[in-house]
Protein backbone atom coordinates (compact mmCIF):
# COMPACT_ATOMS: atom_id res chain seq x y z
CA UNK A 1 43.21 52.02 -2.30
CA UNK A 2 42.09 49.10 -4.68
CA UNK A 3 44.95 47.00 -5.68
CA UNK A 4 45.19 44.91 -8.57
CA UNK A 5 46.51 41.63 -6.95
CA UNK A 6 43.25 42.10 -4.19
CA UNK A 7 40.94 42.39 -7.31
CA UNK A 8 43.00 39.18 -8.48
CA UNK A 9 42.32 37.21 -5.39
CA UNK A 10 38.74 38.16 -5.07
CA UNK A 11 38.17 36.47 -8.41
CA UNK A 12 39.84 33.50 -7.90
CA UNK A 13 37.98 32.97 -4.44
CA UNK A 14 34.74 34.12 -6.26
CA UNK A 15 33.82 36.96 -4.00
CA UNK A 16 31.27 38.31 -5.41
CA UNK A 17 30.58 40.99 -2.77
CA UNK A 18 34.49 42.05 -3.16
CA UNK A 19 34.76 41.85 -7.24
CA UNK A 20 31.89 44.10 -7.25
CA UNK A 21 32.89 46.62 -4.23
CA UNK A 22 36.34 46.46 -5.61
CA UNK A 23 35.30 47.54 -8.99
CA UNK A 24 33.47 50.41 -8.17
CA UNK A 25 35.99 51.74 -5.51
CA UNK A 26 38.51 51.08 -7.74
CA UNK A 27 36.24 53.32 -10.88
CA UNK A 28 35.51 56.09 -7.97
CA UNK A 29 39.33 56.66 -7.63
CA UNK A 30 39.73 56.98 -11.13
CA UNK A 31 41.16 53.36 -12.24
CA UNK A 32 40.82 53.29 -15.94
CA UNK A 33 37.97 50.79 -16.79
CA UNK A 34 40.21 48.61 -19.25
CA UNK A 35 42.55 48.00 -16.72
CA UNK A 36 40.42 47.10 -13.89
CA UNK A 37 39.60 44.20 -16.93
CA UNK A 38 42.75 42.87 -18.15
CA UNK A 39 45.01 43.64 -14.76
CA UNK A 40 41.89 42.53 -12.33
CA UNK A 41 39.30 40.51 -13.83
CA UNK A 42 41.26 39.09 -16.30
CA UNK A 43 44.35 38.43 -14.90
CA UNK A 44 42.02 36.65 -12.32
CA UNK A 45 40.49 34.41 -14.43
CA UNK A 46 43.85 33.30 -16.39
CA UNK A 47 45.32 32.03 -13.03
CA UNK A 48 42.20 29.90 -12.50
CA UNK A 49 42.51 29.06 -16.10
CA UNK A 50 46.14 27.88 -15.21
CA UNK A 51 44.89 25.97 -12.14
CA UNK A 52 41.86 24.50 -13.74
CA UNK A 53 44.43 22.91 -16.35
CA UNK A 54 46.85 21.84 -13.37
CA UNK A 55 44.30 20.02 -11.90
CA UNK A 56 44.56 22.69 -8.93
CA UNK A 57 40.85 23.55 -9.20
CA UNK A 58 37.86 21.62 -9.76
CA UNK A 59 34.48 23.27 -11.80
CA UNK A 60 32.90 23.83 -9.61
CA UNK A 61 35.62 26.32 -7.84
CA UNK A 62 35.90 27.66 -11.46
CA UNK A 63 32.14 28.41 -12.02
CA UNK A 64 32.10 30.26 -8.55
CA UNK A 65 34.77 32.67 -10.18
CA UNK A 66 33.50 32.92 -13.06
CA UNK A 67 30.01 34.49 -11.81
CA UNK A 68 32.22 36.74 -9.63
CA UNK A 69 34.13 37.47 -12.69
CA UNK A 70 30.65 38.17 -14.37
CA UNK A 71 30.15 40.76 -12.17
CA UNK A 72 32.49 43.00 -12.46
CA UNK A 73 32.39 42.24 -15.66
CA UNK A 74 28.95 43.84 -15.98
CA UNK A 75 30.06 47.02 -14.02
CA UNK A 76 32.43 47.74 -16.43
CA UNK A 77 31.04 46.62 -19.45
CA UNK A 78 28.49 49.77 -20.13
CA UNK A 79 31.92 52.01 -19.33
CA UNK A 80 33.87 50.24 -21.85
CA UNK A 81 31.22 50.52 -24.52
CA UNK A 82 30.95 54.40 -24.07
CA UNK A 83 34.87 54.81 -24.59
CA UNK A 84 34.48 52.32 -27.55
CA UNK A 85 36.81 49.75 -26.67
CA UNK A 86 36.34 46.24 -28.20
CA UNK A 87 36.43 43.28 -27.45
CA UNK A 88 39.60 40.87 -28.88
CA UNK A 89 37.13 38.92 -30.71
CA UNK A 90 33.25 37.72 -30.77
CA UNK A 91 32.79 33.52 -30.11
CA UNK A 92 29.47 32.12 -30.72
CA UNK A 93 29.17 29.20 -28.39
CA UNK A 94 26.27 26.18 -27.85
CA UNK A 95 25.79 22.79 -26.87
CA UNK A 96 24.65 20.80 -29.85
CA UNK A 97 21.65 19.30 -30.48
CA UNK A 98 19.94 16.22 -28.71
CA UNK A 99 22.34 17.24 -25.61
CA UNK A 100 21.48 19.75 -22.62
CA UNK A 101 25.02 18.78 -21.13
CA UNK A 102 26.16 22.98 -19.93
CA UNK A 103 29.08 22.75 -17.51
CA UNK A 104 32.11 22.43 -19.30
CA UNK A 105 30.64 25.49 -21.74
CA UNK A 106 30.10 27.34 -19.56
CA UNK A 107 33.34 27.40 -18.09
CA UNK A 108 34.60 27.86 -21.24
CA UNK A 109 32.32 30.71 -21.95
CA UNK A 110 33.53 32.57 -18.63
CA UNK A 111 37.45 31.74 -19.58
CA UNK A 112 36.97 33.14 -22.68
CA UNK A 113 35.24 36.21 -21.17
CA UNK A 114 37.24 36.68 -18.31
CA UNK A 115 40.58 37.08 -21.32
CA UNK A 116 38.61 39.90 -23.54
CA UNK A 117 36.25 37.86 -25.96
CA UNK A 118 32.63 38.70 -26.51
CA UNK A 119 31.05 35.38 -26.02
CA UNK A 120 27.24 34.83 -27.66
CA UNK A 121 26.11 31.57 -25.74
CA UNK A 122 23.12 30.07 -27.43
CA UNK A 123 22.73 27.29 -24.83
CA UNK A 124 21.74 23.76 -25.13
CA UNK A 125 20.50 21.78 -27.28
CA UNK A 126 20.74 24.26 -30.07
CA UNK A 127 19.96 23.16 -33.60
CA UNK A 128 22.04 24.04 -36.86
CA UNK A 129 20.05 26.76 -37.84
CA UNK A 130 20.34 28.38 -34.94
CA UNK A 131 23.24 28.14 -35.28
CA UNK A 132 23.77 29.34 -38.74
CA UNK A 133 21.60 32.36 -37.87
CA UNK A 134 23.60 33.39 -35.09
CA UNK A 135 26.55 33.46 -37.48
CA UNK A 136 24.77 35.84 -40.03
CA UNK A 137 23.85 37.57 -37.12
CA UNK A 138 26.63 38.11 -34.73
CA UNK A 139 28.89 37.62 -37.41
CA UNK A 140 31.69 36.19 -35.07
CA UNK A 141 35.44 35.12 -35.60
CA UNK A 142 34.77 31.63 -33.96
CA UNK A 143 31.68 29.25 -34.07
CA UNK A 144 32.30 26.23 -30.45
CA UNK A 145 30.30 23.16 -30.27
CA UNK A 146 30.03 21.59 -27.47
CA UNK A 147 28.81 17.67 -27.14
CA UNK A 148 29.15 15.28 -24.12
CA UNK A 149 26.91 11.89 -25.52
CA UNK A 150 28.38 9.73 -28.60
CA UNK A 151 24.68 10.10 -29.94
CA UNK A 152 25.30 14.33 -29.81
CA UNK A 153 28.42 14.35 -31.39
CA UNK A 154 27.50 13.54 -34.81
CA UNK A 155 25.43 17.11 -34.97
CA UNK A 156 28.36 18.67 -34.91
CA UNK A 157 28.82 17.34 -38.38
CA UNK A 158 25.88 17.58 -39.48
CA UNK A 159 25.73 21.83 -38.63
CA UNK A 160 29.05 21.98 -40.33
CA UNK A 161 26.84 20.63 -43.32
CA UNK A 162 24.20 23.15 -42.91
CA UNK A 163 27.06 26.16 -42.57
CA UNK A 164 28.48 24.88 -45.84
CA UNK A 165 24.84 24.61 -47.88
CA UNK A 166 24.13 28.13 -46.66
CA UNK A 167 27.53 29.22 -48.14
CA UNK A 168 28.84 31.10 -44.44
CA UNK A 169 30.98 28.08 -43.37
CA UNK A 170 34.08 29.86 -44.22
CA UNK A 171 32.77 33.29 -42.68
CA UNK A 172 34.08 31.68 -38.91
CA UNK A 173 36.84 29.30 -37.88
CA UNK A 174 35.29 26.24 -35.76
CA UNK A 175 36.31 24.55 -32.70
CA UNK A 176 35.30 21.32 -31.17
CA UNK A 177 35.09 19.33 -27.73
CA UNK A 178 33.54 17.59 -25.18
CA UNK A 179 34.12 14.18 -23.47
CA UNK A 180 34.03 11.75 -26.59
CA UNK A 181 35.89 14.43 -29.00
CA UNK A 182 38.65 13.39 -30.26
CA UNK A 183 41.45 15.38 -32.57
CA UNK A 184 40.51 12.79 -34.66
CA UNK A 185 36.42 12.81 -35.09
CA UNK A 186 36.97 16.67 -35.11
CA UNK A 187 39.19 17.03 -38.42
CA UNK A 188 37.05 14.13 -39.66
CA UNK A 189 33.70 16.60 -39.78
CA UNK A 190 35.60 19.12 -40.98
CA UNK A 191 36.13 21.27 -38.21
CA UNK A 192 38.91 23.23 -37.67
CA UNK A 193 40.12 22.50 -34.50
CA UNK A 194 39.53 20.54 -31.16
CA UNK A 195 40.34 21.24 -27.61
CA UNK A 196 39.99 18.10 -24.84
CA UNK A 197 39.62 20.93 -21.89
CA UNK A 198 38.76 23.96 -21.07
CA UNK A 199 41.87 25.97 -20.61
CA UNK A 200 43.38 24.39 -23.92
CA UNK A 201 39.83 25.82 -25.56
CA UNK A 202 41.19 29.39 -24.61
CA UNK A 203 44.28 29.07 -26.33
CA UNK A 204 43.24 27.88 -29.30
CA UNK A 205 40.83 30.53 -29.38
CA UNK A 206 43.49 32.90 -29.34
CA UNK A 207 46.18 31.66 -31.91
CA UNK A 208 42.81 31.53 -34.04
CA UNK A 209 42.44 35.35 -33.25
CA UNK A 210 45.76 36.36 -34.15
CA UNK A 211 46.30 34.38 -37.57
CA UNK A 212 42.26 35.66 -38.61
């Protein structure tokens, strides 16, 4: 029998062959889908969250369960959709552009995923529209920018322009970071808030959630 704190382990080693046999022995004996999710997958990925923060894991180690995450993730997703459940929240993530710097978004983007959000990640270099249509689009509750060059960072300001000409700025709540990001540069562009790591990102994320 599949238990929860095996399904936990396998995610922080980033086993994929176990996530994904654990998942579907777990949804053969009858394991409700959503929570195999939050008890397994993402009760996983908060403890490397936790360690990430400590210093107790390096990215590397945190990619690695996050693409073992990812896949039981993708197991369960189609089951979850059937039954209707939803996701906490949809984030619309990119790095800005001029920069093709991906790591520390990504990790991000499998934190977030690995707590409940729906994450859109537009990738790099991604240019204010692009951004801006993604918002009409996806129509998310949060808009990150990622930036890792002192050259990149000013975009960020710049889209926040291009969000408020278009008239949807207010339609998302926007969150900031990257290696020369400061609290400071972020409420100087406007943006709502700023996170200097990953696992902070998360949290912010979520106190953004609940007061939306």
């Amino acid at each position: 029998m599949v238990t929860y704190a095996a399904l936990n382990e396998a995610v922080i080693e980033g086993d994929v062959g176990a996530v994904e046999s654990q998942v579907s022995r777990a949804l053969d004996e009858g394991v409700d889908a959503r929570s195999i999710l939050t008890s397994g997958l993402i009760a996983g990925m908060e403890v490397v969250g936790k360690r990430f923060t400590s210093g107790e894991m390096f990215l590397p180690e945190v990619m690695v369960s996050g693409e073992a995450m990812h896949k039981g993730l993708g197991i369960l997703r189609p089951i979850l959709a059937k039954s209707g459940q939803e996701e906490l929240g949809t984030i619309v993530m990119g790095t800005v552009e001029g920069d093709i710097h991906n790591i520390g978004k990504k990790i991000v983007c499998f934190l977030l995923e690995g707590n409940g959000f729906k994450v859109i990640d537009l990738g790099v270099d991604v240019k204010a529209d692009v951004f801006a249509r993604a918002i009409e689009e996806y129509n998310p509750n949060i808009l990150g920018m990622s930036a890792l060059l002192t050259t990149t960072m000013l975009n960020m300001g710049s889209t926040i322009d291009v969000l408020k000409e278009k008239g949807i700025r207010e339609r998302v709540k926007i969150i900031v970071g990257g290696a020369p990001i400061t609290e400071g540069f972020a409420k100087s562009i406007g943006a709502d808030g700023y996170a200097p790591e990953a696992g902070s990102a998360v949290e912010w994320v979520k106190r953004a959630i609940i007061s939306l």
